[in-house]
Protein backbone atom coordinates (compact mmCIF):
# COMPACT_ATOMS: atom_id res chain seq x y z
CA UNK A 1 -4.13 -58.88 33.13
CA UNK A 2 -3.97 -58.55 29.56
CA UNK A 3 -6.68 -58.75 27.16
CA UNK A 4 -6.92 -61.82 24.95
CA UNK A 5 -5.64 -61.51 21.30
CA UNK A 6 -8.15 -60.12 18.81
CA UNK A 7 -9.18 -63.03 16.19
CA UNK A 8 -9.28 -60.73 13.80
CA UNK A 9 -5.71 -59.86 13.99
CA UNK A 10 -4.01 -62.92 15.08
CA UNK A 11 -2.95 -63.69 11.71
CA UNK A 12 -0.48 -60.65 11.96
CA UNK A 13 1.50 -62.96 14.97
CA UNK A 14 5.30 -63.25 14.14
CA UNK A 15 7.27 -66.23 15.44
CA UNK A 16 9.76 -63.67 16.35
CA UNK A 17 9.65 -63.02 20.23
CA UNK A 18 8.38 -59.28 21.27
CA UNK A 19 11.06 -57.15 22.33
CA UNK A 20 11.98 -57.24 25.95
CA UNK A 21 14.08 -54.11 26.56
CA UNK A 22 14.14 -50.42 24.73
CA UNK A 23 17.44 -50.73 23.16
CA UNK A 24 15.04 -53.06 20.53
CA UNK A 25 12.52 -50.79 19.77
CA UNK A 26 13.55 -47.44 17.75
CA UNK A 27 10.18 -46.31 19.04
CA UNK A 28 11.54 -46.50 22.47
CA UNK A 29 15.10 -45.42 21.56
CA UNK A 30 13.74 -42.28 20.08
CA UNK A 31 12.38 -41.12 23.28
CA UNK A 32 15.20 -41.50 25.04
CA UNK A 33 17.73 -39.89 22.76
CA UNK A 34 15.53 -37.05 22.56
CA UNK A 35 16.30 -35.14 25.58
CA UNK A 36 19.03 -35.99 28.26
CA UNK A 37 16.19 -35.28 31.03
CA UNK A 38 14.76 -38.91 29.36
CA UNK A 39 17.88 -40.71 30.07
CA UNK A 40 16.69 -43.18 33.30
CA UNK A 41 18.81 -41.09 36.15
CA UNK A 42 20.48 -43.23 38.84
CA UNK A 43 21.07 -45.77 36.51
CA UNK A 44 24.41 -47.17 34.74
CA UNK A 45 22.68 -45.13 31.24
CA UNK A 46 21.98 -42.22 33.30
CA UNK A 47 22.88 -38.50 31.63
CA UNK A 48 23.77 -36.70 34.68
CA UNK A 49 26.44 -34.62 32.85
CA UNK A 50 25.86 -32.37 29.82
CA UNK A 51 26.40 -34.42 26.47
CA UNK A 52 26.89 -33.07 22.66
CA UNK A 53 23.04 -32.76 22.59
CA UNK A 54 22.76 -31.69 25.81
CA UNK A 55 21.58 -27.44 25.84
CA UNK A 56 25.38 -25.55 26.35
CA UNK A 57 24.36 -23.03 29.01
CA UNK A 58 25.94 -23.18 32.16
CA UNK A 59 23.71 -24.47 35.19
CA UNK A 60 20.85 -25.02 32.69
CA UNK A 61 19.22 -28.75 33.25
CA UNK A 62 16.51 -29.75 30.73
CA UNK A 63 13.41 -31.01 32.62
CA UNK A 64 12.48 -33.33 29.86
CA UNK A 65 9.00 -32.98 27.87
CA UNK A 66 5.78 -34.22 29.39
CA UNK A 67 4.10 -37.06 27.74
CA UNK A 68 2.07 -34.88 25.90
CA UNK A 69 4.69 -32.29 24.31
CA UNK A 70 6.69 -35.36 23.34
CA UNK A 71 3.58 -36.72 21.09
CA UNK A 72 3.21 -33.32 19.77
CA UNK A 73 7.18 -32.66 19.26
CA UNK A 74 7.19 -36.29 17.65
CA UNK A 75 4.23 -35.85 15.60
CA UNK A 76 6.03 -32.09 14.38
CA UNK A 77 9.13 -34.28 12.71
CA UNK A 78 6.11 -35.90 10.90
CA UNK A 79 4.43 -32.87 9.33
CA UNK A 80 2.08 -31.97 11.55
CA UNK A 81 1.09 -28.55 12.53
CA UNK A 82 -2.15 -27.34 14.76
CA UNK A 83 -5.39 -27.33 12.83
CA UNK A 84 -3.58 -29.02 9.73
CA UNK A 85 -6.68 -30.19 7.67
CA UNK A 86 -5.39 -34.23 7.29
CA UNK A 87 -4.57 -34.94 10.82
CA UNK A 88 -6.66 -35.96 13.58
CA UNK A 89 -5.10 -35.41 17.21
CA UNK A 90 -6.56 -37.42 19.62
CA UNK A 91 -3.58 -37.38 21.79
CA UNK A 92 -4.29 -33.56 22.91
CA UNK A 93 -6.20 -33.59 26.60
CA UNK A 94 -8.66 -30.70 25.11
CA UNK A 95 -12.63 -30.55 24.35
CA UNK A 96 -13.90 -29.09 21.28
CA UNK A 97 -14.39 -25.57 22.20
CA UNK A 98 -16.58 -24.52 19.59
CA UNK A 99 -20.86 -24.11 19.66
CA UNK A 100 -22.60 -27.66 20.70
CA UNK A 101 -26.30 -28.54 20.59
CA UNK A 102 -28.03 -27.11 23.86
CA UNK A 103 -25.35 -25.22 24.76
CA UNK A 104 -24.93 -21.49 25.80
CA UNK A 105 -22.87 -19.35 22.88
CA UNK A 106 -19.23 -19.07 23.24
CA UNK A 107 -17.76 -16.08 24.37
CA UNK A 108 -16.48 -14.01 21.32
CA UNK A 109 -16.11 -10.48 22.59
CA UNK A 110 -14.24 -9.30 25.72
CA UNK A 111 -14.79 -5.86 26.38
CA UNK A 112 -12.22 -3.81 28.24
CA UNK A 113 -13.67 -0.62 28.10
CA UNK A 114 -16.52 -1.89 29.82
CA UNK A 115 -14.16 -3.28 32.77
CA UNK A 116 -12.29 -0.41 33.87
CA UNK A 117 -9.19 1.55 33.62
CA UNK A 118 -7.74 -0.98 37.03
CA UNK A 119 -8.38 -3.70 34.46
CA UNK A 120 -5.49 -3.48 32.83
CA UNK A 121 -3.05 -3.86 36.27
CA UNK A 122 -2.01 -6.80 38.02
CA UNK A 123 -4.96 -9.02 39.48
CA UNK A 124 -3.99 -10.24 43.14
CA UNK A 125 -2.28 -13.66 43.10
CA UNK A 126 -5.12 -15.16 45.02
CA UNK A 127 -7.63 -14.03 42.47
CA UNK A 128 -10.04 -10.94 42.07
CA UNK A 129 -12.82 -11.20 44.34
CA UNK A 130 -15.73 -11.00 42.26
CA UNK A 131 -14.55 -13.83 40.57
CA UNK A 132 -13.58 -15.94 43.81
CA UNK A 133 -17.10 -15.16 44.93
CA UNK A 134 -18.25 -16.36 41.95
CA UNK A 135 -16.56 -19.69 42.25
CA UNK A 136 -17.22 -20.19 46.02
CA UNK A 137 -21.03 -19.38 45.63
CA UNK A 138 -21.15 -22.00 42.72
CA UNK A 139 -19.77 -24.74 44.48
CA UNK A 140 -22.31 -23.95 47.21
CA UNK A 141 -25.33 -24.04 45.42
CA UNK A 142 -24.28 -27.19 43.60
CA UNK A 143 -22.73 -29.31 46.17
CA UNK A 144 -23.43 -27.53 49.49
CA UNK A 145 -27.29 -27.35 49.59
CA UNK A 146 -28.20 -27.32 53.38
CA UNK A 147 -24.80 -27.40 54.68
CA UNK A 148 -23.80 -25.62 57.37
CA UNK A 149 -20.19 -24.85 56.73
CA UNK A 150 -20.21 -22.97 53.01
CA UNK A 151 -17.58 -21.85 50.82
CA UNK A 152 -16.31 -17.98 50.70
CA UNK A 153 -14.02 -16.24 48.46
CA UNK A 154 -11.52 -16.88 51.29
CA UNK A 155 -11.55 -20.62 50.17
CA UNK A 156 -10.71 -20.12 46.81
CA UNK A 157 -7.14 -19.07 44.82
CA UNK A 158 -7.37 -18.56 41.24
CA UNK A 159 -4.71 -19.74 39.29
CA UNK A 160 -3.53 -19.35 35.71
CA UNK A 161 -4.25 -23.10 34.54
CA UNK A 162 -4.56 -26.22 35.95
CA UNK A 163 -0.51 -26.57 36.16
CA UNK A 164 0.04 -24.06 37.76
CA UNK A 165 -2.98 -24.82 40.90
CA UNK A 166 -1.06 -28.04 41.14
CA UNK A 167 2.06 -26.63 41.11
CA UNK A 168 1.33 -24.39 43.81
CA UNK A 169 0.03 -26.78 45.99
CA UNK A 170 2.79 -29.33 45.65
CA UNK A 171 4.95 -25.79 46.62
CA UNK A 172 3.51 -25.43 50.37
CA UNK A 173 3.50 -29.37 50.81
CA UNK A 174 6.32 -30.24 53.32
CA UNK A 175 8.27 -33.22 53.76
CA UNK A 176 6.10 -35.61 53.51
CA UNK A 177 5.32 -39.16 51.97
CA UNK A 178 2.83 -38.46 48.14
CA UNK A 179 0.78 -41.03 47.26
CA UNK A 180 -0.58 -41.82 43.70
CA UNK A 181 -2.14 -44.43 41.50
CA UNK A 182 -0.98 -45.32 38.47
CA UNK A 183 -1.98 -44.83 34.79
CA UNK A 184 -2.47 -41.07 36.10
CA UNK A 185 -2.48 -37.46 34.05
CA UNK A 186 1.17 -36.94 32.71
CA UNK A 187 1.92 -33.73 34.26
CA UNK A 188 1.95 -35.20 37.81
CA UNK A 189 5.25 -36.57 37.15
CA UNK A 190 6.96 -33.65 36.22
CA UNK A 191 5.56 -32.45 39.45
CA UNK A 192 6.67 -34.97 41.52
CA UNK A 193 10.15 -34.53 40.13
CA UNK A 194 10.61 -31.15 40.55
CA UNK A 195 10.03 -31.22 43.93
CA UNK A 196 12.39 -32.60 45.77
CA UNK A 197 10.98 -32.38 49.15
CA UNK A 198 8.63 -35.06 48.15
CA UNK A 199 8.82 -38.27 48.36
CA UNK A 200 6.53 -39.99 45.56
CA UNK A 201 4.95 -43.61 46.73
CA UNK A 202 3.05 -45.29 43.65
CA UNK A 203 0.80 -47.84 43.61
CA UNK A 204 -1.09 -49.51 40.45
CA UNK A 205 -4.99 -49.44 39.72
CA UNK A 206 -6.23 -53.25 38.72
CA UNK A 207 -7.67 -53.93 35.57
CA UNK A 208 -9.93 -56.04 38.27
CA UNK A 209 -11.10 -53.34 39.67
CA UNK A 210 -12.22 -51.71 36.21
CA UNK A 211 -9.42 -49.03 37.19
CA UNK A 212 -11.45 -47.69 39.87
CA UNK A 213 -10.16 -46.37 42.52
CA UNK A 214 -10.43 -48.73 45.50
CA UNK A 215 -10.66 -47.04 48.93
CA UNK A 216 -10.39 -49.82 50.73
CA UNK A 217 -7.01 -50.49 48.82
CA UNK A 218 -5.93 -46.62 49.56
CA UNK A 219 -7.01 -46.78 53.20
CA UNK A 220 -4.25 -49.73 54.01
CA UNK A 221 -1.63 -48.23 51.53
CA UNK A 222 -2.10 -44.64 53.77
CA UNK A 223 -1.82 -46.16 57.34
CA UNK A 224 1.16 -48.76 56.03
CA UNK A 225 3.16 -46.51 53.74
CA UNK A 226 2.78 -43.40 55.87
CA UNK A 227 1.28 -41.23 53.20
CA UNK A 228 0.40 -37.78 54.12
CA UNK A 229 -1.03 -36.72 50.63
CA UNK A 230 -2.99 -38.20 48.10
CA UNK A 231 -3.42 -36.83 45.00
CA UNK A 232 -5.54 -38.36 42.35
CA UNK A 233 -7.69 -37.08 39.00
CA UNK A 234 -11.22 -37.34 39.78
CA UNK A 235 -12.60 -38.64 36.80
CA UNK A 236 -9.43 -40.17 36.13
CA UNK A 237 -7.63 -39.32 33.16
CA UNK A 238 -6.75 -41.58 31.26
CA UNK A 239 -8.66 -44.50 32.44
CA UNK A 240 -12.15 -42.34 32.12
CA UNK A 241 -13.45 -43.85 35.50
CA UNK A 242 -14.49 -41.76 38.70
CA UNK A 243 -14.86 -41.91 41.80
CA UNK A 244 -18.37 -41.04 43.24
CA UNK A 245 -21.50 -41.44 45.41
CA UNK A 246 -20.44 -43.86 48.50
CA UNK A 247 -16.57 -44.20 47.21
CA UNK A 248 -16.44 -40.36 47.01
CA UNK A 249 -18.14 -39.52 50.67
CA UNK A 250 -15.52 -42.49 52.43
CA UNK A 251 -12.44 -41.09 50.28
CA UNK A 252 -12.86 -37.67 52.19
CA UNK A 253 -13.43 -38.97 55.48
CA UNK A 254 -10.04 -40.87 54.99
CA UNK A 255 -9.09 -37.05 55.03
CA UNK A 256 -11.56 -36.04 57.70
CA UNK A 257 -11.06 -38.99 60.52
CA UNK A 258 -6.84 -39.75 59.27
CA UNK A 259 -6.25 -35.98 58.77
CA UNK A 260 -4.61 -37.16 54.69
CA UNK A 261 -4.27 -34.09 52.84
CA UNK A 262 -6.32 -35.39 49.73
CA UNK A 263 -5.91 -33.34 46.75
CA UNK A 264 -8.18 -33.89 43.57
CA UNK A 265 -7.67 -32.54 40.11
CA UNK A 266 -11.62 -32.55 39.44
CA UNK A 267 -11.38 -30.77 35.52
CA UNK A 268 -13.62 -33.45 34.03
CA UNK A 269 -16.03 -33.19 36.83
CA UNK A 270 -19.10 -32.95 34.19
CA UNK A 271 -18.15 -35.11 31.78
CA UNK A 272 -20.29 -37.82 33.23
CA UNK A 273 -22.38 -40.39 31.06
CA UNK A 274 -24.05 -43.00 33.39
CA UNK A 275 -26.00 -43.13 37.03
CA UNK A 276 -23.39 -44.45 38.41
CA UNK A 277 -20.87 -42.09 37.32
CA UNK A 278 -23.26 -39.52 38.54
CA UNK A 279 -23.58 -41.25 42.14
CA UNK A 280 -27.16 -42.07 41.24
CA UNK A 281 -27.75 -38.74 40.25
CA UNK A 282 -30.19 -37.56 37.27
CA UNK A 283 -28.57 -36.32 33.41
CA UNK A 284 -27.26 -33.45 34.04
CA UNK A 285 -25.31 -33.75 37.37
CA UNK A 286 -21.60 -33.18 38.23
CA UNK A 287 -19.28 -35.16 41.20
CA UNK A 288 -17.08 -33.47 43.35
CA UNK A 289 -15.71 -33.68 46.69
CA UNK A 290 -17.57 -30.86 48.11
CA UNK A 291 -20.45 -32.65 48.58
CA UNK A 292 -19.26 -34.59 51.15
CA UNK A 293 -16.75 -32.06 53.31
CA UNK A 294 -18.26 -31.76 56.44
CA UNK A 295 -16.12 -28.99 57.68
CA UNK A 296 -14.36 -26.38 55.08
CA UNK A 297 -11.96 -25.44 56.83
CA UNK A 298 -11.16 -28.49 58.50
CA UNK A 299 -11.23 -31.06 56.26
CA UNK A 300 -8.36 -31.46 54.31
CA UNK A 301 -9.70 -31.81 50.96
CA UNK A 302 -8.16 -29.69 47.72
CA UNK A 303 -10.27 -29.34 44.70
CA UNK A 304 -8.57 -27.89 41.51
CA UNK A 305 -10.52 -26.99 38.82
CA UNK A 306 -11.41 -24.63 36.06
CA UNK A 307 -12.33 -23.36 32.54
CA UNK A 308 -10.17 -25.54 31.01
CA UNK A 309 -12.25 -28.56 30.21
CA UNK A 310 -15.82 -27.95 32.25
CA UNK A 311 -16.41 -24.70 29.96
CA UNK A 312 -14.31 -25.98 27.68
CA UNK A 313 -11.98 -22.73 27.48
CA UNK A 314 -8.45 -24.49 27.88
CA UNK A 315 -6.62 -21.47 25.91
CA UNK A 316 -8.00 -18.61 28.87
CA UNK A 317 -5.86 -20.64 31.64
CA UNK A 318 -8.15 -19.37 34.05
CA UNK A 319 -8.72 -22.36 36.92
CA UNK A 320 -8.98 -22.15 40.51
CA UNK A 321 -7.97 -24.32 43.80
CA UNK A 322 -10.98 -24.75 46.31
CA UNK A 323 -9.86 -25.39 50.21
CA UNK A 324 -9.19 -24.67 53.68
CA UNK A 325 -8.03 -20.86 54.18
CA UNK A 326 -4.63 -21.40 55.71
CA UNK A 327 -3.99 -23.44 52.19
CA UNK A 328 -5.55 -20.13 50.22
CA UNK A 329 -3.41 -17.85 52.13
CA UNK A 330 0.06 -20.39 51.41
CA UNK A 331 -1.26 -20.11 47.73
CA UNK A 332 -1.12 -16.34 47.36
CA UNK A 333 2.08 -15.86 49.13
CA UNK A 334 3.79 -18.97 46.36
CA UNK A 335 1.89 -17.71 43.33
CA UNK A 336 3.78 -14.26 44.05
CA UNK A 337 7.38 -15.95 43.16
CA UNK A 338 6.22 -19.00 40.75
CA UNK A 339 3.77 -17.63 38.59
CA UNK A 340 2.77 -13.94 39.40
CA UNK A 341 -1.37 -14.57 39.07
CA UNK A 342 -3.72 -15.54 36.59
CA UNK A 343 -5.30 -12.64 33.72
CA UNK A 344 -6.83 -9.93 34.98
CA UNK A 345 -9.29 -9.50 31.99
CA UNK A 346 -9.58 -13.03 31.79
CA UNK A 347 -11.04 -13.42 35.18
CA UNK A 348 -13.29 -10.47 34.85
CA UNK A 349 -14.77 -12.03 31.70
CA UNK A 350 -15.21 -16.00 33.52
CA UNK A 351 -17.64 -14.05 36.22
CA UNK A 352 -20.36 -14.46 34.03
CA UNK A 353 -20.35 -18.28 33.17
CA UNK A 354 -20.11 -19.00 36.70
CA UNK A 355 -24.05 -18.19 36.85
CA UNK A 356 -25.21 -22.17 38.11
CA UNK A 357 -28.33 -21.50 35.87
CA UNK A 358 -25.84 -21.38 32.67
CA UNK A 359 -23.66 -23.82 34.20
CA UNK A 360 -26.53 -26.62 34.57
CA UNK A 361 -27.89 -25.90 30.96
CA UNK A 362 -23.99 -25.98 29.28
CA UNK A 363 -23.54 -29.33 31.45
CA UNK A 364 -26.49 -31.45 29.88
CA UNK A 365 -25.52 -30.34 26.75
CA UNK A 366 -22.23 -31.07 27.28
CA UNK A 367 -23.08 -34.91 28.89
CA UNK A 368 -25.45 -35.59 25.73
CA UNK A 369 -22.88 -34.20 23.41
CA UNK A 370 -19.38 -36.43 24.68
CA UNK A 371 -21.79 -39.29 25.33
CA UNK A 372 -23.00 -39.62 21.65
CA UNK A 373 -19.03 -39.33 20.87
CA UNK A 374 -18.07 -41.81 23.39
CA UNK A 375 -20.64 -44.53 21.78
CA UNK A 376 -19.73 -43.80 18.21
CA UNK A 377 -15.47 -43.51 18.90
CA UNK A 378 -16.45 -47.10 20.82
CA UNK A 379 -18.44 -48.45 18.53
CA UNK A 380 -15.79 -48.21 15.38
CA UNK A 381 -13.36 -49.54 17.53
CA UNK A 382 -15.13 -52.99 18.02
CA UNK A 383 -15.80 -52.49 14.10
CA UNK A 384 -11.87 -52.82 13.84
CA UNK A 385 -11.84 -55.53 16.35
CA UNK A 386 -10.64 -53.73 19.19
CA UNK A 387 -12.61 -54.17 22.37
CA UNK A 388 -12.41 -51.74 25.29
CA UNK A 389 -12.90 -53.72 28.31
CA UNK A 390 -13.15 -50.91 30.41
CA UNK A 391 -15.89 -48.85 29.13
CA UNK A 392 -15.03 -45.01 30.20
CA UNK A 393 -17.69 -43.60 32.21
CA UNK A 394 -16.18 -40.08 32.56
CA UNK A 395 -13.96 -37.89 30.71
CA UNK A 396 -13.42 -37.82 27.04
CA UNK A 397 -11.13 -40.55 27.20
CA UNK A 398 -10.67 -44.36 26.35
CA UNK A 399 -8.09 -46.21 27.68
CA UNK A 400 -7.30 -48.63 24.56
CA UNK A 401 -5.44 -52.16 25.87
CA UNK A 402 -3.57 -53.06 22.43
CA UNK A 403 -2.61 -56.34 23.91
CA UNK A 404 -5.26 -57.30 21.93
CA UNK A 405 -2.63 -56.85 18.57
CA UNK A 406 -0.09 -59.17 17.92
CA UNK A 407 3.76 -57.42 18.93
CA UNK A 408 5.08 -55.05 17.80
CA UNK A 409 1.77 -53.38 17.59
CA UNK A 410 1.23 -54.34 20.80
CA UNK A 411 3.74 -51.46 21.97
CA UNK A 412 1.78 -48.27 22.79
CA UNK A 413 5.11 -46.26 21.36
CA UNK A 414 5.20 -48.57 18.47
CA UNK A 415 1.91 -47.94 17.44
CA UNK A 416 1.74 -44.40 18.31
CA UNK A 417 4.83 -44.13 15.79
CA UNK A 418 2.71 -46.00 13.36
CA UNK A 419 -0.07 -43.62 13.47
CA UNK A 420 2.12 -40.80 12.75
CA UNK A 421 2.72 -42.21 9.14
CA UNK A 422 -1.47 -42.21 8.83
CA UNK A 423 -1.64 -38.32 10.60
CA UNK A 424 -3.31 -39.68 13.28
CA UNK A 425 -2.01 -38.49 16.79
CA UNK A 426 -3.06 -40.76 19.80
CA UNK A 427 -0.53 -40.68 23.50
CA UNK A 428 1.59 -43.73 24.62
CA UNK A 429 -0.16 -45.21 27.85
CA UNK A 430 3.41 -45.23 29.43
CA UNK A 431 3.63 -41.29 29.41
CA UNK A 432 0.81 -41.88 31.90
CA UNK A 433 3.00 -44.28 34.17
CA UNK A 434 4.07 -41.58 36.16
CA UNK A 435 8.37 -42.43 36.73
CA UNK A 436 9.60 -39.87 38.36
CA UNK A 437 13.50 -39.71 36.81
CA UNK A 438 12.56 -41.92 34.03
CA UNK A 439 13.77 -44.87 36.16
CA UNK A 440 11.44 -47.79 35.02
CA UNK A 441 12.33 -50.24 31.74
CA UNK A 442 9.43 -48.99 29.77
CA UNK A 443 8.53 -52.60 28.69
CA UNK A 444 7.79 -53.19 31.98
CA UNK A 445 5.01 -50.55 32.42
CA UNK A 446 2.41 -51.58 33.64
CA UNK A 447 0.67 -49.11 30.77
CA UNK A 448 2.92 -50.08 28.28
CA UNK A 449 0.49 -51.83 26.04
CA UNK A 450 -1.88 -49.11 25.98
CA UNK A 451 -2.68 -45.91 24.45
CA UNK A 452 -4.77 -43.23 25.28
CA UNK A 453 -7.32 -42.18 22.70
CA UNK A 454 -9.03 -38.44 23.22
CA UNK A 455 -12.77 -37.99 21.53
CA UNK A 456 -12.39 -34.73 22.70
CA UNK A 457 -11.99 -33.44 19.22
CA UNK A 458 -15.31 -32.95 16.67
CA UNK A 459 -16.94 -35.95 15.16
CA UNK A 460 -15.36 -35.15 11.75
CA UNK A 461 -11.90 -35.47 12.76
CA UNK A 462 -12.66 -38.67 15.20
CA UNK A 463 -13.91 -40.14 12.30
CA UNK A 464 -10.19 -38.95 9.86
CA UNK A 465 -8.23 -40.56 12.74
CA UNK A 466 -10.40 -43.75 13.43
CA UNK A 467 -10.07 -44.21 9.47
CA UNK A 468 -6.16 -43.92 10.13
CA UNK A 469 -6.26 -46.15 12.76
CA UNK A 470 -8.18 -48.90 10.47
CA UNK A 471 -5.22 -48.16 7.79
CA UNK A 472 -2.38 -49.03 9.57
CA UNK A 473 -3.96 -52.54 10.51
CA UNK A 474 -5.04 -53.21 6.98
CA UNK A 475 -1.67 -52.07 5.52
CA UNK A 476 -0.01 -54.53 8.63
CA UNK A 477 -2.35 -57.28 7.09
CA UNK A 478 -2.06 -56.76 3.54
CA UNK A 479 1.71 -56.84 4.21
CA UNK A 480 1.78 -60.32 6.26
CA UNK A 481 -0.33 -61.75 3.70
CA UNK A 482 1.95 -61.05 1.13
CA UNK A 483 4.77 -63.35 3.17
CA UNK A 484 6.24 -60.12 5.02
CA UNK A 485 7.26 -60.22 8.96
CA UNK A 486 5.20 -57.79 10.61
CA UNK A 487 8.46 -57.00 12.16
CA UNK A 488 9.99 -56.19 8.62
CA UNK A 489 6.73 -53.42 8.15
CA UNK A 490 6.07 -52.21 11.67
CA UNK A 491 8.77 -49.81 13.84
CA UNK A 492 10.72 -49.17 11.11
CA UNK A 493 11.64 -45.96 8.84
CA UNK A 494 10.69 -43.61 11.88
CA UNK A 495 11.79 -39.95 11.30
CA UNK A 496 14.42 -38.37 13.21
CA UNK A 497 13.71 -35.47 15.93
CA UNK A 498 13.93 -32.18 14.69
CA UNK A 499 15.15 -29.28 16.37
């Protein structure tokens, strides 16, 4: 269900029809001409075979870039470089990581000395202990109060990033039936694609449903489908909804009483800005899975998380997969040949802001911080006439239906193009459709209208990319006013790839 047309942009409406297919959108022919891994495979276009453009190394096959690299690469050929003083990026998945009100210091000194001469040898591809205690003794004390069954280092593999926990576990999952909801985080696909043992069943989240999760929905698509694994963002990135409270406690007994692995990428866990997001829970609380497991060790529920976004410390790639211990064990003995182990120095230096008193004082700061974003990112957006239906809960993310602009602006490519010519970086919402081989018309997205806008960033560059954003539909206006097509103005003059 789309949302209805903005009044204050309807006068930008062009008799001309909006495009139907790719091959009329430069946006849309860009992407695919960039790589041969974006060429739809299995299809009369597909680029099996090496081409001119193709790389020229025997046995070499380009996986294609992730939604993400692809805004960055794109938004490279327009001048931009990290940290460039004119742009605003709010199509990178990343948290300020810089000092916030209420908020512990950031780490600024790591001290090796102090650590030990072993410090500087491998770790153990499950993890150094101290640090797995650390992790397992957290979740306990936050989730597990009273429980019988608790967490031990046993239950927990440390991984270097959030990537690379996922990629792990989709390595020790056998032949089995995945499924997954779509608009869902961007690297899921590559993951699905590179393994072939998988077999990927998607299913859509309804606008109805406020792109919530709906178990009941789930439970009927696991026993008709066959599914054997779920996996699913919990909050949800992009739509910035989770799953919690009731919905959260009958999701894992779908695992408990159906014995559906169910595996949950929980990194925005604390970015929570309502009760209800919080399961009824006071300011201050974070969701997770844990709270509900009955059994540890026999409950097949896989929690990745990490530094990344909850400490907001993406660039230490120091994360960690939660679970049974037959999964920890299959975790060590895969991260030996995929990705050799997280830092050693890293994870001696994380020990220490896995104390839960630091944790709960960084996570109210953090909630009051992203909320006061959240309102002000949403609030300039109605300014413009934009209206998010779907009012993010979770995350640092808004999930922005452009349906609500006349075409071609309606296009989440289109308009991401657009931006580029302000410095403003936002993501396509079809990077988040999750096609496996590139298979799907792109029109026919179900996210294709939408973008994804991050207020992670700080309030000052928000506010250079929401004034960016507010250019390119005044220049659109100013330009149909003066007797100009928006087609004539909008999707052309796009700049080439660059090497």
């Amino acid at each position: 269900m789309s949302a209805p047309l903005s009044k204050k942009w309807e006068h930008l409406a062009s008799d001309q029809p909006e495009p139907q297919t790719e091959e009329q959108s430069k946006a849309h022919r860009l992407f695919r001409e960039q790589d041969p891994a974006h060429q739809p495979r299995g299809s009369s276009t597909s680029n099996d075979k090496d081409s001119d453009d193709a790389p020229q190394v025997h046995g070499i096959v380009s996986p294609g870039s992730t939604g993400v690299m692809y805004v960055s690469q794109r938004a490279a050929a327009n001048g931009w470089e990290p940290d460039h003083p004119e742009w605003a990026n709010f199509g990178q998945g990343a948290p300020e990581v810089g000092n916030i009100p209420g908020a512990s210091e950031r780490p600024t000194v790591i001290d090796l000395a102090a650590m030990g001469t072993g410090i500087n040898e491998y770790a153990p591809t499950t993890g150094v202990t101290a640090l797995r205690e650390a992790v397992a003794n957290l979740y306990n004390e936050t989730y597990r109060q009273g429980k019988e069954s608790k967490y031990t280092k046993d239950n927990v593999c440390i991984v270097p990033g959030g990537r690379a926990g996922l990629t792990r576990v989709a390595s020790v999952i056998g032949d089995v039936y995945v499924g997954y909801q779509i608009p869902e985080y961007t690297a899921y696909s590559e993951m699905l694609s590179s393994f072939r043992r998988l077999v990927p069943i998607p299913s859509a989240l309804d606008a109805e449903d406020n792109y919530h999760m709906n178990i009941t929905k789930l439970r009927s698509q696991i026993h008709e489908q066959g599914l054997s694994v779920v996996v699913a963002s919990n909050p949800r990135n992009p739509t910035g909804r989770v799953v919690a409270g009731q919905d959260l406690q009958d999701l894992v007994k779908i695992a408990e009483e159906d014995g559906t692995t169910v595996v949950l990428d929980e990194f925005y866990s604390m970015y929570l800005y309502d009760s209800e997001a919080r399961g009824g829970k006071p300011e201050g609380s974070s969701v997770s899975a844990a709270e509900f497991i009955e059994d540890v060790e026999t409950t097949p529920v896989v929690i990745i998380d990490g530094l990344t976004k909850n400490w907001r410390l993406p660039g230490w790639r120091c994360c960690w997969v939660v679970g049974p211990r037959a999964l920890v064990k299959a975790l060590g003995q895969t991260g030996g040949s995929l990705d050799g182990g997280a830092s050693h120095p890293l994870q001696v230096a994380a020990i220490p802001l896995l104390s839960p008193s630091l944790v709960a004082q960084d996570r109210l700061a953090l909630q009051r911080h992203f909320k006061s974003k959240r309102d002000h990112v949403l609030q300039r957006l109605k300014d413009m006439g934009l209206e998010v239906h779907n009012k993010p809960n979770s995350t640092f993310y808004i999930w922005l239906d452009l349906s609500q602009l006349p075409a071609p602006l309606s296009s989440g490519l289109v308009f991401f193009e657009e931006l580029l010519k302000e410095k403003v970086i936002v993501t396509p919402g079809a990077f988040f459709d999750l096609n496996p081989s590139h298979r799907r018309n792109m029109f026919a997205s179900p996210c294709h209208h939408f973008i994804r806008l991050s207020y992670g960033p700080p309030l000052a560059e928000l506010n250079r990319g929401l004034d960016g954003i507010q250019r390119l539909l005044e220049k659109a206006s100013q330009a149909v006013k003066s007797g100009t097509d928006i087609f004539e103005v909008v999707g052309k003059d796009l700049k080439e790839h660059i090497e």
